[in-house]
Protein backbone atom coordinates (compact mmCIF):
# COMPACT_ATOMS: atom_id res chain seq x y z
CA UNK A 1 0.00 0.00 0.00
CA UNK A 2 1.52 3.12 -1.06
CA UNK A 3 0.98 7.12 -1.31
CA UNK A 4 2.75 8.81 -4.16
CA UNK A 5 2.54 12.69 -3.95
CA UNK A 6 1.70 13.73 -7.88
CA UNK A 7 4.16 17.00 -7.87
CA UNK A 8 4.22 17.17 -10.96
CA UNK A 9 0.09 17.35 -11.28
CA UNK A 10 0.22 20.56 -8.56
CA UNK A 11 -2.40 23.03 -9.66
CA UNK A 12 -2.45 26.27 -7.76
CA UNK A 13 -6.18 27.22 -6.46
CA UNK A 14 -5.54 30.55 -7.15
CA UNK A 15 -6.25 29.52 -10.76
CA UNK A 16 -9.43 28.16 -10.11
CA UNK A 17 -12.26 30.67 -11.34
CA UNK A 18 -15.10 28.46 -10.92
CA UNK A 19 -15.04 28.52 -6.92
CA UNK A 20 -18.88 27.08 -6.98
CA UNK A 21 -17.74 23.66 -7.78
CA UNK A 22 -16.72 23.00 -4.45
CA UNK A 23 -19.51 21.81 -2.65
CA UNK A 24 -19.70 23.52 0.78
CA UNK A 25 -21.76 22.33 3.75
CA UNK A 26 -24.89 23.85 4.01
CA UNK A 27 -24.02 25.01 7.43
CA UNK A 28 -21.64 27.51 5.70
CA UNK A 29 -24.56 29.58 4.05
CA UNK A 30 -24.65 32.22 1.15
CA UNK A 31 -23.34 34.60 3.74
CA UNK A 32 -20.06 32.74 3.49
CA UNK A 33 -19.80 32.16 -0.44
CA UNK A 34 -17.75 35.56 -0.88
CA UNK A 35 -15.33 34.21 1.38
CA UNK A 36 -14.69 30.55 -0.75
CA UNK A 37 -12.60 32.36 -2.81
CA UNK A 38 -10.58 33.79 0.30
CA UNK A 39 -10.25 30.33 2.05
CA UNK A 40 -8.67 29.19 -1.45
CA UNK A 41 -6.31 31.41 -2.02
CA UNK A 42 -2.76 30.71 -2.36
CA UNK A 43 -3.07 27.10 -1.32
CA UNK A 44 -1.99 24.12 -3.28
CA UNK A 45 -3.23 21.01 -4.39
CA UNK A 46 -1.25 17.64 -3.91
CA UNK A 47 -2.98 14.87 -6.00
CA UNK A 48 -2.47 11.91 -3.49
CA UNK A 49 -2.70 8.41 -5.34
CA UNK A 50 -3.85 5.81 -3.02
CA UNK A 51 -3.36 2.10 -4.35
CA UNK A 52 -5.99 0.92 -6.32
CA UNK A 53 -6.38 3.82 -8.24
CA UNK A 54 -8.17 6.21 -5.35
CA UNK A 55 -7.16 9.37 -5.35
CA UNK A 56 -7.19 12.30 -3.03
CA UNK A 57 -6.55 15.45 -3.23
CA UNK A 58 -4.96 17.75 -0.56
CA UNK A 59 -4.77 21.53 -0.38
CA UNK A 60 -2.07 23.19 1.50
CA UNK A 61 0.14 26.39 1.84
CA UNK A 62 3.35 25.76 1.07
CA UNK A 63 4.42 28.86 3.37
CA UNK A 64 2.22 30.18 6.02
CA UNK A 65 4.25 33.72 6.39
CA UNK A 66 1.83 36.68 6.38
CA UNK A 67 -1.23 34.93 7.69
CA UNK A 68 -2.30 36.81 10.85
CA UNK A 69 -3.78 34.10 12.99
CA UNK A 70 -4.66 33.61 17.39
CA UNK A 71 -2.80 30.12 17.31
CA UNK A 72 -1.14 27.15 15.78
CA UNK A 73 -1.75 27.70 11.74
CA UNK A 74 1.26 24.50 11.20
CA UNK A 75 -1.47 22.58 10.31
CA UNK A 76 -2.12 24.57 6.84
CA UNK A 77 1.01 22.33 5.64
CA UNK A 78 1.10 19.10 4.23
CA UNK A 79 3.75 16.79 6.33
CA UNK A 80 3.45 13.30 4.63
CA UNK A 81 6.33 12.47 5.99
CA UNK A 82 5.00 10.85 9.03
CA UNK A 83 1.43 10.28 7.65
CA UNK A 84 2.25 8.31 4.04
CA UNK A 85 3.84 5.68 6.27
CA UNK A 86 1.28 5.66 8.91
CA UNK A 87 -1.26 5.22 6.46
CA UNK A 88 0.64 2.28 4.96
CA UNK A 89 1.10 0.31 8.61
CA UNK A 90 -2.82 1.47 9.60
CA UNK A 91 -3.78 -0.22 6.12
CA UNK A 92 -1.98 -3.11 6.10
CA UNK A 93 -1.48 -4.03 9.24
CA UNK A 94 -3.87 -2.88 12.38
CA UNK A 95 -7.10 -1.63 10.65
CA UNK A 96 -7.34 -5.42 9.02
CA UNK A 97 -7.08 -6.95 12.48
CA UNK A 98 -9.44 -4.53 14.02
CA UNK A 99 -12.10 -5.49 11.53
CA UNK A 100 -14.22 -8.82 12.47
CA UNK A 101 -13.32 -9.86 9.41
CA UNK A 102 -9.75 -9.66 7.32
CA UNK A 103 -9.58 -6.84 4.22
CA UNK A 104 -11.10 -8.90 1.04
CA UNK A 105 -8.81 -10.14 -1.28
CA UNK A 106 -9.43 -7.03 -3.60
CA UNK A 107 -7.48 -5.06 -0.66
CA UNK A 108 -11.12 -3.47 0.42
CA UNK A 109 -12.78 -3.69 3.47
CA UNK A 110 -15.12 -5.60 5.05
CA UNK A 111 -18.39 -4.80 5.15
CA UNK A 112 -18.25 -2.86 8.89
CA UNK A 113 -16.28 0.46 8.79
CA UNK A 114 -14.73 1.60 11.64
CA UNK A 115 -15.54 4.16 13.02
CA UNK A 116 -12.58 6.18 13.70
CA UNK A 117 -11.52 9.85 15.59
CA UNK A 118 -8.50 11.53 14.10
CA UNK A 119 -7.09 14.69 16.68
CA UNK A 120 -4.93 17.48 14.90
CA UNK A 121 -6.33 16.72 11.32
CA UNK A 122 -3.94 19.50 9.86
CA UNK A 123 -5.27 19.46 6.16
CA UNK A 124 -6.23 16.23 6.81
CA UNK A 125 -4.27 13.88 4.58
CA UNK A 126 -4.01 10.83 6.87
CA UNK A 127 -7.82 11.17 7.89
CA UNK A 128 -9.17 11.92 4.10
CA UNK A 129 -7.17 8.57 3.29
CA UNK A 130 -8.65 6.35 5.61
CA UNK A 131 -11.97 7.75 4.81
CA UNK A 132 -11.11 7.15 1.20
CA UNK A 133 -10.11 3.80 1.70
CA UNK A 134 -13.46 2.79 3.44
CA UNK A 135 -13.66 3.79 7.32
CA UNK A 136 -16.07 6.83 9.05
CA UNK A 137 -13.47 9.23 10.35
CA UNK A 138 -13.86 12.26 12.53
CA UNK A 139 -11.14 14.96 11.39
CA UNK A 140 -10.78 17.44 14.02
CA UNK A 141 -8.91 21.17 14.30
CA UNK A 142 -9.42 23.96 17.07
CA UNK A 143 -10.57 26.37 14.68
CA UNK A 144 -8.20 29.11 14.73
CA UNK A 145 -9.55 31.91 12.57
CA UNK A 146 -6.32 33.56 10.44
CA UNK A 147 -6.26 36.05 7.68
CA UNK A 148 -3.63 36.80 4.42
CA UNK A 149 -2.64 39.69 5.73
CA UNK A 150 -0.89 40.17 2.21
CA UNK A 151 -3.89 39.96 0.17
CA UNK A 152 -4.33 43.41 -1.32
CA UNK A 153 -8.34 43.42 -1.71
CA UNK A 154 -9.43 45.32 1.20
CA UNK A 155 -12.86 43.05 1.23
CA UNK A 156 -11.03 40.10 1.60
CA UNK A 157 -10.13 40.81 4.49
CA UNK A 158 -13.16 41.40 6.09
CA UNK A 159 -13.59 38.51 8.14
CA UNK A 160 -11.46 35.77 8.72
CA UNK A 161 -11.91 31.81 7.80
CA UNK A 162 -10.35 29.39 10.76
CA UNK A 163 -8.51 26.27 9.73
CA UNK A 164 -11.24 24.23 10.60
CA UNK A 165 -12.90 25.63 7.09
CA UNK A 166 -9.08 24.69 5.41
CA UNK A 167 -9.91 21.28 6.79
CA UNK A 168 -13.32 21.33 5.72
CA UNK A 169 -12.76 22.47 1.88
CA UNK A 170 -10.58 19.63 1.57
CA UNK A 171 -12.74 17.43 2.59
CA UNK A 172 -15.68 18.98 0.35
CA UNK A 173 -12.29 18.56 -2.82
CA UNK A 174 -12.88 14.22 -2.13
CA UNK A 175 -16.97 14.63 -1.47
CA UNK A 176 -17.17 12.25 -4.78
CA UNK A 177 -15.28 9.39 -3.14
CA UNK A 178 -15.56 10.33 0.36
CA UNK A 179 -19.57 9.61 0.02
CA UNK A 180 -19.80 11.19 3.65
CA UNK A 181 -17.55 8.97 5.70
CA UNK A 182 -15.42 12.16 6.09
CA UNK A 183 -17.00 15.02 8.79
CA UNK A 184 -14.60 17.67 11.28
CA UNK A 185 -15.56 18.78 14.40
CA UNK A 186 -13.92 21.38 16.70
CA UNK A 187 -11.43 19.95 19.36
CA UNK A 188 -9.25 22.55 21.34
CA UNK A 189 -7.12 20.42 23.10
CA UNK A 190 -7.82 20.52 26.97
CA UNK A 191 -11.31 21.93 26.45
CA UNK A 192 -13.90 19.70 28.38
CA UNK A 193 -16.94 21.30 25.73
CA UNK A 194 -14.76 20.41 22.75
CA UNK A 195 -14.19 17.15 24.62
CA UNK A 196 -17.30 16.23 25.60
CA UNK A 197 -19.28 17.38 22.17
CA UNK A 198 -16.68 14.71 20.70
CA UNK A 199 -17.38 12.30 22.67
CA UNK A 200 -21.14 12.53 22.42
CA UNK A 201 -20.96 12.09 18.79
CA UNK A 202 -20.23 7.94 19.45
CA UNK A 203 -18.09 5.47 19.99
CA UNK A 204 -14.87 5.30 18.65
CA UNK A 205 -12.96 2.12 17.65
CA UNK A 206 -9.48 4.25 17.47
CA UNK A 207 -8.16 7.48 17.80
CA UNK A 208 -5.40 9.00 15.97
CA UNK A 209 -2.95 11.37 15.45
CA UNK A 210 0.20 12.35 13.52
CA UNK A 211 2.83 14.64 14.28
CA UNK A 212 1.20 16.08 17.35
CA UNK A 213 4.62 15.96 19.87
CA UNK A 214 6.62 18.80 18.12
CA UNK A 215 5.48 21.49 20.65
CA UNK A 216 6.46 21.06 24.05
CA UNK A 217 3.81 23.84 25.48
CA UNK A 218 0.69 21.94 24.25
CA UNK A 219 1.66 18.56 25.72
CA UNK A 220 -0.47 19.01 28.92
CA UNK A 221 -3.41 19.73 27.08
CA UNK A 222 -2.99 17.08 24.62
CA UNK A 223 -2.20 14.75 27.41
CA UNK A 224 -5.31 15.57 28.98
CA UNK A 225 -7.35 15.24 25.62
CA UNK A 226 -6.19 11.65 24.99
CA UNK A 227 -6.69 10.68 28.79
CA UNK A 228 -10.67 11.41 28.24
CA UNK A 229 -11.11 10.28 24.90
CA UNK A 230 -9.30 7.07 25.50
CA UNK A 231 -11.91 5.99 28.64
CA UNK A 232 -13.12 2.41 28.03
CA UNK A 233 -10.00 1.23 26.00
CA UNK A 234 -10.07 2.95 22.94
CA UNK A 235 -7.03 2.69 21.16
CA UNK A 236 -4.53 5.53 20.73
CA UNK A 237 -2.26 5.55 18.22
CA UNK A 238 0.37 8.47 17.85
CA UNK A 239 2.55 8.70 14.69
CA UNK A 240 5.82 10.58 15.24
CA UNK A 241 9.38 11.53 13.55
CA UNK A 242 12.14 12.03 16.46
CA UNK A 243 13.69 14.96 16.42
CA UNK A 244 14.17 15.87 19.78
CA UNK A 245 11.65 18.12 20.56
CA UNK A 246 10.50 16.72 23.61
CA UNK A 247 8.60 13.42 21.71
CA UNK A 248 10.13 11.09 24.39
CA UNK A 249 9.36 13.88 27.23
CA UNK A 250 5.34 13.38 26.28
CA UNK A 251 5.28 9.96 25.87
CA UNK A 252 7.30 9.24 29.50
CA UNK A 253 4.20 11.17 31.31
CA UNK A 254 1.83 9.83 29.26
CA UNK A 255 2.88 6.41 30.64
CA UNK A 256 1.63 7.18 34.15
CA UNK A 257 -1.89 7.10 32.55
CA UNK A 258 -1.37 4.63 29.61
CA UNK A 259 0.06 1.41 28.66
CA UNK A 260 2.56 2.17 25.48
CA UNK A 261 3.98 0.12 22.96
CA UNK A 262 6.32 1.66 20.80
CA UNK A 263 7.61 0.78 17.09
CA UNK A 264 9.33 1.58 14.22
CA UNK A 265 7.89 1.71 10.45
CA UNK A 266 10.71 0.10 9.16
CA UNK A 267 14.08 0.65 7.82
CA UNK A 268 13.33 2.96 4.95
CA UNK A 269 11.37 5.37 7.88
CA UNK A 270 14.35 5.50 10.39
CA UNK A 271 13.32 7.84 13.09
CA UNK A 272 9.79 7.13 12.60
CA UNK A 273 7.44 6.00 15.40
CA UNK A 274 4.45 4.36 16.11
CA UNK A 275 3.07 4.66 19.99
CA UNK A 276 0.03 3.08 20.37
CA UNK A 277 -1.59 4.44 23.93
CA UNK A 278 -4.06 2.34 26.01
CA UNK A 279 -5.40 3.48 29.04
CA UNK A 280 -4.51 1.92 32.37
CA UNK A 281 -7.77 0.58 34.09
């Protein structure tokens, strides 16, 4: 199972013209149309090809200088590194034993998704796979609202977008083969009504995350998030690259709370980490 990024199939969204053809949530309204075009701009699209022929498709900003944002924008950029080969071992490997029944021989699924919760969705390239390869998946972002503070139409900056709606128009770019499996919610990390509203949505059969353990500050909050989504054995599993940043600081509290086994993806990922989280009854 493999994800190849399609460089050389980029298109730039500020080409786009016809901004309609992105279907939007109702919940957005006409109010919001004007601002499609805003929430576009200067973003990229990565055509992700999943095996099998799927194919997703992933925008990002390739630099997030002059946005003027409250809060964490890192998420506007793409960072496959960790998530192409976290994808791969979630394919391949866990997701088939988590199903009742092993993948078909066609390298589908069986006929019970799982229903799965993915925490700092970013753009959302590991949670749009899964989705696209079959499972229900929750992509969540705290919703920071940011502006281009180099845009030089004074209208467009009017109101800001948050990057929850980044998350969501990429979504809306796979509605054909998404077919609603795909949905975001807000999750601050560390806020109980974020929390809470998540977990009243349903059960979860696993909840991930990739490259979440680069900022030392948030690692209380995040600790606490996982502690309370992860009640009655749910399944964390956090994808990580080492590079010193404090990844082994998090994961040495989180084991007063959890039960953690650690592993590698494999030679050709060296310094890339899989800790999957349990919590201690």
């Amino acid at each position: 199972m493999t994800i190849l990024l399609s460089t050389g199939e980029t298109l730039l969204l500020l080409l786009i013209t016809n901004v309609s053809a992105f279907s939007l949530p109702s919940e957005y309204g006409a109010a919001r149309s004007s601002r499609d075009a805003v929430r576009l701009h200067a973003s990229t699209i990565e055509n992700v090809q999943l095996k099998g022929g799927a194919e997703v498709k992933i925008g990002h900003r390739m630099q997030i200088g002059g946005l003027e944002a409250d809060g964490d924008l890192t998420g506007l950029k793409m960072w496959p590194t960790t998530s192409e080969p976290m994808f791969r071992q979630l394919v391949d490997v866990i997701l088939p034993a988590m199903h009742d029944d092993n993948t078909h021989g066609d390298g589908t699924c069986s006929s019970q998704p799982l229903r799965i919760l993915e925490i700092g969705s970013g753009c959302g390239l590991l949670g749009i796979s899964l989705a696209a390869y079959g499972e229900i998946v929750v992509l969540t972002d705290p919703a920071f609202p940011f502006r281009d503070t180099l845009r030089s139409d004074p209208e467009e900056h009017v109101d800001s977008i948050t990057t929850l709606d980044h998350l969501q128009s990429n979504i809306d770019l796979n509605a054909d083969i998404l077919e609603g499996r795909a949905t975001t919610a807000k999750l601050l990390w560390g806020d109980a009504n974020d929390i809470e509203y998540i977990k009243n949505r349903g059960q979860y059969d696993l909840v991930i995350g990739s490259e979440l353990l680069y900022y030392r500050d948030s690692f209380d909050a995040l600790l606490e998030t996982i502690r309370r989504l992860g009640v009655g054995g749910v399944p964390i599993i956090l994808g990580y690259k080492t590079r010193r940043l404090g990844e082994q600081i998090f994961l040495d509290r989180a084991k007063e709370y959890f039960e953690i086994v650690t592993d590698g993806l494999g030679r050709k990922h060296e310094g890339l980490f899989l800790a999957t989280c349990t919590l201690k009854e």
